[in-house]
PDB file of N, CA and C in Angstrom:
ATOM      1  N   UNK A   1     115.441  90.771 129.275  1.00  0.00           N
ATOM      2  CA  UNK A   1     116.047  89.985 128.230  1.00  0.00           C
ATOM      3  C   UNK A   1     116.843  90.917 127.321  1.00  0.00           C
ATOM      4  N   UNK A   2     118.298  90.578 127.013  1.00  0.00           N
ATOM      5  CA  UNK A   2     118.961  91.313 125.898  1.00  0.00           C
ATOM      6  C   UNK A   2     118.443  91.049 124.910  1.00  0.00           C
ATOM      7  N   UNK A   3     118.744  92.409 124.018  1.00  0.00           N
ATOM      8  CA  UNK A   3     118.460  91.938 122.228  1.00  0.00           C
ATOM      9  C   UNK A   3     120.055  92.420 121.720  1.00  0.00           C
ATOM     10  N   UNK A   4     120.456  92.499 122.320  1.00  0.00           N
ATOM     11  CA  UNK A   4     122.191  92.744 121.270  1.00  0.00           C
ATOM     12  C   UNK A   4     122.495  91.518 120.596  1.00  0.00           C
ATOM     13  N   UNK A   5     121.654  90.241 121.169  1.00  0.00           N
ATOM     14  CA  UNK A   5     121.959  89.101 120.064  1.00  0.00           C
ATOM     15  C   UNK A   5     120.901  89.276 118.508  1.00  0.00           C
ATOM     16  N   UNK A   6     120.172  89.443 119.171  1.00  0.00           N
ATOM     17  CA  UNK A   6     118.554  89.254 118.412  1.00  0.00           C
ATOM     18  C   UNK A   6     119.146  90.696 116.710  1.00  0.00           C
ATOM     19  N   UNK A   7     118.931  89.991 115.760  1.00  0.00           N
ATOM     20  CA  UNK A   7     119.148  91.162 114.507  1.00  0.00           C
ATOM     21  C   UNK A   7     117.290  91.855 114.620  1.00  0.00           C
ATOM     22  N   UNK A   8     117.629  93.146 114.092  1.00  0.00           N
ATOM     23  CA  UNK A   8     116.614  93.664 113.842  1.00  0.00           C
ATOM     24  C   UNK A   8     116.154  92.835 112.387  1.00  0.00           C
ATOM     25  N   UNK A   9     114.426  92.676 112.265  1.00  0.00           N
ATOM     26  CA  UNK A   9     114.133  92.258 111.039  1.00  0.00           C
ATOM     27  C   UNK A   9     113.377  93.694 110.466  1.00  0.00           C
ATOM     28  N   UNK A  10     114.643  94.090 109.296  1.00  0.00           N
ATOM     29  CA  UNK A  10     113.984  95.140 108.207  1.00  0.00           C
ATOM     30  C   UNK A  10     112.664  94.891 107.751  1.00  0.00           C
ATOM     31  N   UNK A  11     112.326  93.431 107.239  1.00  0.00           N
ATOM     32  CA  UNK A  11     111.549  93.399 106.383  1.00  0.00           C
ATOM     33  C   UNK A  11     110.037  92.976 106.623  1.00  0.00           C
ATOM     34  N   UNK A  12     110.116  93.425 108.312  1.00  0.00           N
ATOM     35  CA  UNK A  12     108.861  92.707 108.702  1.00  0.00           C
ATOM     36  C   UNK A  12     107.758  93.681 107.952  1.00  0.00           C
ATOM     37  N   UNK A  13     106.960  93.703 108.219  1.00  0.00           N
ATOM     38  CA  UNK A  13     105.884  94.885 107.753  1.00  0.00           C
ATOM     39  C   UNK A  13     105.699  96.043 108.681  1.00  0.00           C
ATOM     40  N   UNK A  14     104.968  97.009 108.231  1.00  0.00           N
ATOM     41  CA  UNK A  14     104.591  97.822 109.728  1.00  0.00           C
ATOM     42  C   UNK A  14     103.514  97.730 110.019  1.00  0.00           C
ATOM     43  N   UNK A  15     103.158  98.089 111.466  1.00  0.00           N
ATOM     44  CA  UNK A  15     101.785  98.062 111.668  1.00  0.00           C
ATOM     45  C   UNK A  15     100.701  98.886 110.916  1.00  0.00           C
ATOM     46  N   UNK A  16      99.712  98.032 111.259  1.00  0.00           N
ATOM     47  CA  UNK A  16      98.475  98.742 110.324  1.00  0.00           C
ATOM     48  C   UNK A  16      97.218  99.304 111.498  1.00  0.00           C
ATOM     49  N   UNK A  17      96.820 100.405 111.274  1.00  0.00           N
ATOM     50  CA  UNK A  17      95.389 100.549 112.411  1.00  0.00           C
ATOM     51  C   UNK A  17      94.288  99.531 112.224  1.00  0.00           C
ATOM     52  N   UNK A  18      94.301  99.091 110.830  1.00  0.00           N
ATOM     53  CA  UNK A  18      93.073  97.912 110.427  1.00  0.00           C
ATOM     54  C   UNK A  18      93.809  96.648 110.513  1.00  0.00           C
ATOM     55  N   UNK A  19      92.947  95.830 110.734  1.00  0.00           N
ATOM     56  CA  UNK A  19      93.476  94.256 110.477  1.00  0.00           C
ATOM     57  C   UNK A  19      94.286  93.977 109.116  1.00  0.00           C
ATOM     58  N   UNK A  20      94.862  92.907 109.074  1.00  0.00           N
ATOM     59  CA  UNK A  20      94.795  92.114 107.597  1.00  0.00           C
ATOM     60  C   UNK A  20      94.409  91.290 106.895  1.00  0.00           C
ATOM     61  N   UNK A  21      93.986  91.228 105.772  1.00  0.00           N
ATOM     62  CA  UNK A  21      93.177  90.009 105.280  1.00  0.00           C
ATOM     63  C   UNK A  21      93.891  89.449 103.833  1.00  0.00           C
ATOM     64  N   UNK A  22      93.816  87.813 104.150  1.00  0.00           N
ATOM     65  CA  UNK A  22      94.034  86.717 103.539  1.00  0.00           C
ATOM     66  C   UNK A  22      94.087  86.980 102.054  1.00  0.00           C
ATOM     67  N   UNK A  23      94.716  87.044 100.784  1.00  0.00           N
ATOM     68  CA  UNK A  23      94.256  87.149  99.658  1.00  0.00           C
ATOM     69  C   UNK A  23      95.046  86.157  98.972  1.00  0.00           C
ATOM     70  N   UNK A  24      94.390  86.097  97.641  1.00  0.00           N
ATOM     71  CA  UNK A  24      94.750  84.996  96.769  1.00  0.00           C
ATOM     72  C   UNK A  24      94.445  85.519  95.305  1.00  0.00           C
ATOM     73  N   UNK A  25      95.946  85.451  94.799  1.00  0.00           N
ATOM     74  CA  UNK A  25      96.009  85.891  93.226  1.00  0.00           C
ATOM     75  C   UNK A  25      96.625  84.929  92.225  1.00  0.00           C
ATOM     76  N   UNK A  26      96.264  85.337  90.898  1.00  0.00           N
ATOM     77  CA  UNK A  26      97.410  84.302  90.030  1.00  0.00           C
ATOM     78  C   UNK A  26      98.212  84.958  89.058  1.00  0.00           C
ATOM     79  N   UNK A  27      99.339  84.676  89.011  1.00  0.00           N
ATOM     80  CA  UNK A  27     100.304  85.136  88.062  1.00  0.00           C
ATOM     81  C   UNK A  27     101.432  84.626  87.710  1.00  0.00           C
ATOM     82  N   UNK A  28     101.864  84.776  85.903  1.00  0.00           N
ATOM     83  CA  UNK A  28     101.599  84.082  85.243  1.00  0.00           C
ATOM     84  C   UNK A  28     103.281  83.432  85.887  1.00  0.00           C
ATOM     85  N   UNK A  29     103.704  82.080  85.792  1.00  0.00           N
ATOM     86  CA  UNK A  29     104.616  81.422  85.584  1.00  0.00           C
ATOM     87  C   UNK A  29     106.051  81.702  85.422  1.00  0.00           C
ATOM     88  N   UNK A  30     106.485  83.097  84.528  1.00  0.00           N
ATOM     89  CA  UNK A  30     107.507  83.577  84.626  1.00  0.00           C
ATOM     90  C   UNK A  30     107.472  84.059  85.952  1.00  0.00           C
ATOM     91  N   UNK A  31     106.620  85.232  86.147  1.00  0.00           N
ATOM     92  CA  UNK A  31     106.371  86.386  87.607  1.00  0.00           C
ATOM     93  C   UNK A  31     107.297  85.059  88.655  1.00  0.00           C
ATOM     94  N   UNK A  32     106.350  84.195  88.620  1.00  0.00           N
ATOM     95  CA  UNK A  32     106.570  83.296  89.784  1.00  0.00           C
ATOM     96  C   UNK A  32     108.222  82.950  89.978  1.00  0.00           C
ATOM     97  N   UNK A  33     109.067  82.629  88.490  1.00  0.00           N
ATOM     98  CA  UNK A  33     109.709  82.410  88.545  1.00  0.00           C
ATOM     99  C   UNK A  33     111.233  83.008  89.175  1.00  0.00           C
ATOM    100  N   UNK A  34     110.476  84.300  88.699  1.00  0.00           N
ATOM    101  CA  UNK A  34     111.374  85.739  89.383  1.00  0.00           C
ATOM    102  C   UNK A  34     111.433  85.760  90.713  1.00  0.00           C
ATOM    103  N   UNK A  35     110.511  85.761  91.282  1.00  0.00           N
ATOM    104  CA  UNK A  35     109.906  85.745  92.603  1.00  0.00           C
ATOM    105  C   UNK A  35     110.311  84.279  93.520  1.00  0.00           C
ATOM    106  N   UNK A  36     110.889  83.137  92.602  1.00  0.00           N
ATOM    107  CA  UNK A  36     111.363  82.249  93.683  1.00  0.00           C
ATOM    108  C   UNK A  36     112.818  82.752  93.606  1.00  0.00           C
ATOM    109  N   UNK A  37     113.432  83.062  92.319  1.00  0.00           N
ATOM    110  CA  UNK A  37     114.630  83.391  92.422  1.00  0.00           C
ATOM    111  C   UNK A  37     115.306  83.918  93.365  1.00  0.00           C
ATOM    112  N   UNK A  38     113.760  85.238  93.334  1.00  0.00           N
ATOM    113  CA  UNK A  38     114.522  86.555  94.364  1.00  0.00           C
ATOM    114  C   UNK A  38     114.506  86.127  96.113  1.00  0.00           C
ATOM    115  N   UNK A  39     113.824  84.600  96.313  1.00  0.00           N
ATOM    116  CA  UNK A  39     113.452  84.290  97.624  1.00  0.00           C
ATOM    117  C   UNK A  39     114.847  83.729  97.725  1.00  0.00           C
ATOM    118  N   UNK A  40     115.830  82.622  96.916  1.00  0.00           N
ATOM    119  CA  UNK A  40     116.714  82.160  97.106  1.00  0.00           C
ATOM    120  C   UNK A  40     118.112  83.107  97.001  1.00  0.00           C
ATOM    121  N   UNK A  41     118.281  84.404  96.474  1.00  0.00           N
ATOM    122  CA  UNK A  41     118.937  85.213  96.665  1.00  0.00           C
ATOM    123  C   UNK A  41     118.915  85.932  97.044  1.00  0.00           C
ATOM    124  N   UNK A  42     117.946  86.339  97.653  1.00  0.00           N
ATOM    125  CA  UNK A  42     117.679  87.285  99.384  1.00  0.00           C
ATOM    126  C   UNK A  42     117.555  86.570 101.042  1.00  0.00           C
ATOM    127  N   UNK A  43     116.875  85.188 100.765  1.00  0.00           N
ATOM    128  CA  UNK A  43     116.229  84.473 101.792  1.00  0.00           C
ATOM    129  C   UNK A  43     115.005  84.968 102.034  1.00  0.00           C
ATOM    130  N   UNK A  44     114.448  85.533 102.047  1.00  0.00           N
ATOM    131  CA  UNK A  44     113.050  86.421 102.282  1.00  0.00           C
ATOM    132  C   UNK A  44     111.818  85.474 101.665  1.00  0.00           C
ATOM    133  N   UNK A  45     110.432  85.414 102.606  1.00  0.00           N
ATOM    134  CA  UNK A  45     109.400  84.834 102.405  1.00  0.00           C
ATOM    135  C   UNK A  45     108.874  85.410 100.719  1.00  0.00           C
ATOM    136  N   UNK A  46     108.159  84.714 100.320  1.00  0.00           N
ATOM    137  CA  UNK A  46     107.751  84.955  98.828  1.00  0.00           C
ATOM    138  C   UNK A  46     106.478  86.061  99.024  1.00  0.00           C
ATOM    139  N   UNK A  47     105.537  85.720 100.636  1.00  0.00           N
ATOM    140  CA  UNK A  47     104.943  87.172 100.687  1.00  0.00           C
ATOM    141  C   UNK A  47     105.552  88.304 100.884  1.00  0.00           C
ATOM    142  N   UNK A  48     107.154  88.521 101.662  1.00  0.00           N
ATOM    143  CA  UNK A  48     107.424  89.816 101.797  1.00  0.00           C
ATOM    144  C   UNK A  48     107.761  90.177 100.443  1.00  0.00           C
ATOM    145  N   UNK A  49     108.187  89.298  99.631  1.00  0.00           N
ATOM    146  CA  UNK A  49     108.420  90.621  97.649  1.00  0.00           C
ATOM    147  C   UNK A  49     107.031  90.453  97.304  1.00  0.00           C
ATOM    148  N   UNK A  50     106.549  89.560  97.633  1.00  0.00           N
ATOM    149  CA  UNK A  50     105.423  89.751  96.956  1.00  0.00           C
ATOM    150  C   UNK A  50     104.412  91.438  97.241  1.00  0.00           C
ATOM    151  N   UNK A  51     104.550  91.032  98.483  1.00  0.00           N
ATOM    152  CA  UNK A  51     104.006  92.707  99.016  1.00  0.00           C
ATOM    153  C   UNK A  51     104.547  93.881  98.907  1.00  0.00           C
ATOM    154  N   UNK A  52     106.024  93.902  98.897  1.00  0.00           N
ATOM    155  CA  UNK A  52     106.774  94.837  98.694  1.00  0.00           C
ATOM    156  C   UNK A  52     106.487  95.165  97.472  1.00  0.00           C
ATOM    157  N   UNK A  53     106.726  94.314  96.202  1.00  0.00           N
ATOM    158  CA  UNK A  53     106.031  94.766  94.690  1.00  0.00           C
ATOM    159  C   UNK A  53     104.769  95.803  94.739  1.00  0.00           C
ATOM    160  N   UNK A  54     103.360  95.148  95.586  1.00  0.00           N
ATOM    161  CA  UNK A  54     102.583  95.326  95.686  1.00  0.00           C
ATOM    162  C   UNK A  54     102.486  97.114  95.703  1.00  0.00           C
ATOM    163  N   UNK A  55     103.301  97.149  97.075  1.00  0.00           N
ATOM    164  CA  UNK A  55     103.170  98.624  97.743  1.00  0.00           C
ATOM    165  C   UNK A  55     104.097  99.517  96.903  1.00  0.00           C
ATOM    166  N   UNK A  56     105.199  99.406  95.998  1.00  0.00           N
ATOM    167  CA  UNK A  56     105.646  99.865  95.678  1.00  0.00           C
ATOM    168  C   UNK A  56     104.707 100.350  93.765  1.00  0.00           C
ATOM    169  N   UNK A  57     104.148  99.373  93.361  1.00  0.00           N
ATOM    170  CA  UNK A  57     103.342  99.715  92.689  1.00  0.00           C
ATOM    171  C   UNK A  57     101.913 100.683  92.861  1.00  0.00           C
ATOM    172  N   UNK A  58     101.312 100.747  94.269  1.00  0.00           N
ATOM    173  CA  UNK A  58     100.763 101.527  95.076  1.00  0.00           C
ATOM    174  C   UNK A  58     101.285 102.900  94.995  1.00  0.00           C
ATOM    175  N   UNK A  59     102.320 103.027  95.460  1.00  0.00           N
ATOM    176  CA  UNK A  59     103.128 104.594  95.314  1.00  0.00           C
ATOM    177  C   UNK A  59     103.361 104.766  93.827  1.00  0.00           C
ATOM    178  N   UNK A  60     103.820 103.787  93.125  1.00  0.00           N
ATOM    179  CA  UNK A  60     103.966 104.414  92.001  1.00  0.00           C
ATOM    180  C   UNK A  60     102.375 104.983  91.225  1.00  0.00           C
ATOM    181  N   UNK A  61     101.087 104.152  91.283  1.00  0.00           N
ATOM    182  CA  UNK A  61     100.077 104.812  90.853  1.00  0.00           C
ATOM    183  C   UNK A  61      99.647 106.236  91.550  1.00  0.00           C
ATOM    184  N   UNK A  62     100.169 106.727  93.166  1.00  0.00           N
ATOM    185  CA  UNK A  62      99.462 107.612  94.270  1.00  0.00           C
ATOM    186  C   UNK A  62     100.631 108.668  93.236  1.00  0.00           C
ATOM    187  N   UNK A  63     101.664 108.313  92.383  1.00  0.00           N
ATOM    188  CA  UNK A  63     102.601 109.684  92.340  1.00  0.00           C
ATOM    189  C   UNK A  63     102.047 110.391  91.080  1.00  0.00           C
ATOM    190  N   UNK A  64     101.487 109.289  90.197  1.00  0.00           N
ATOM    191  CA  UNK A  64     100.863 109.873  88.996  1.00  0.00           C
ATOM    192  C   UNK A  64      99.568 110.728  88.773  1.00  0.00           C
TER     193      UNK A  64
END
């Protein structure tokens, strides 16, 4: 099967050696609001910024 049609997806995740598990958070109403914005002016699922935030806040605590 060709993939010269098929786009690469940047934003999938990468693999992990461990599984993944299900989580559930709340935040507050603006956050959310940002976060649909950024889904309708990227197209991107609300978990990939959501996670991307996530991990990028991750590195920012591992640099300090």
């Amino acid at each position: 099967m060709s993939s010269e049609k098929t786009p690469q997806i940047l934003s999938r995740a990468p693999k992990l050696d461990e599984p993944r598990r299900q989580v559930a958070f709340y935040l507050p109403k603006s956050e959310v609001d940002k976060i649909i914005a950024e889904m309708k002016r990227t197209n991107r699922s609300r978990s990939s910024i959501i996670g991307e935030r996530y991990y990028l806040g991750l590195q920012a605590q591992e640099k300090e």
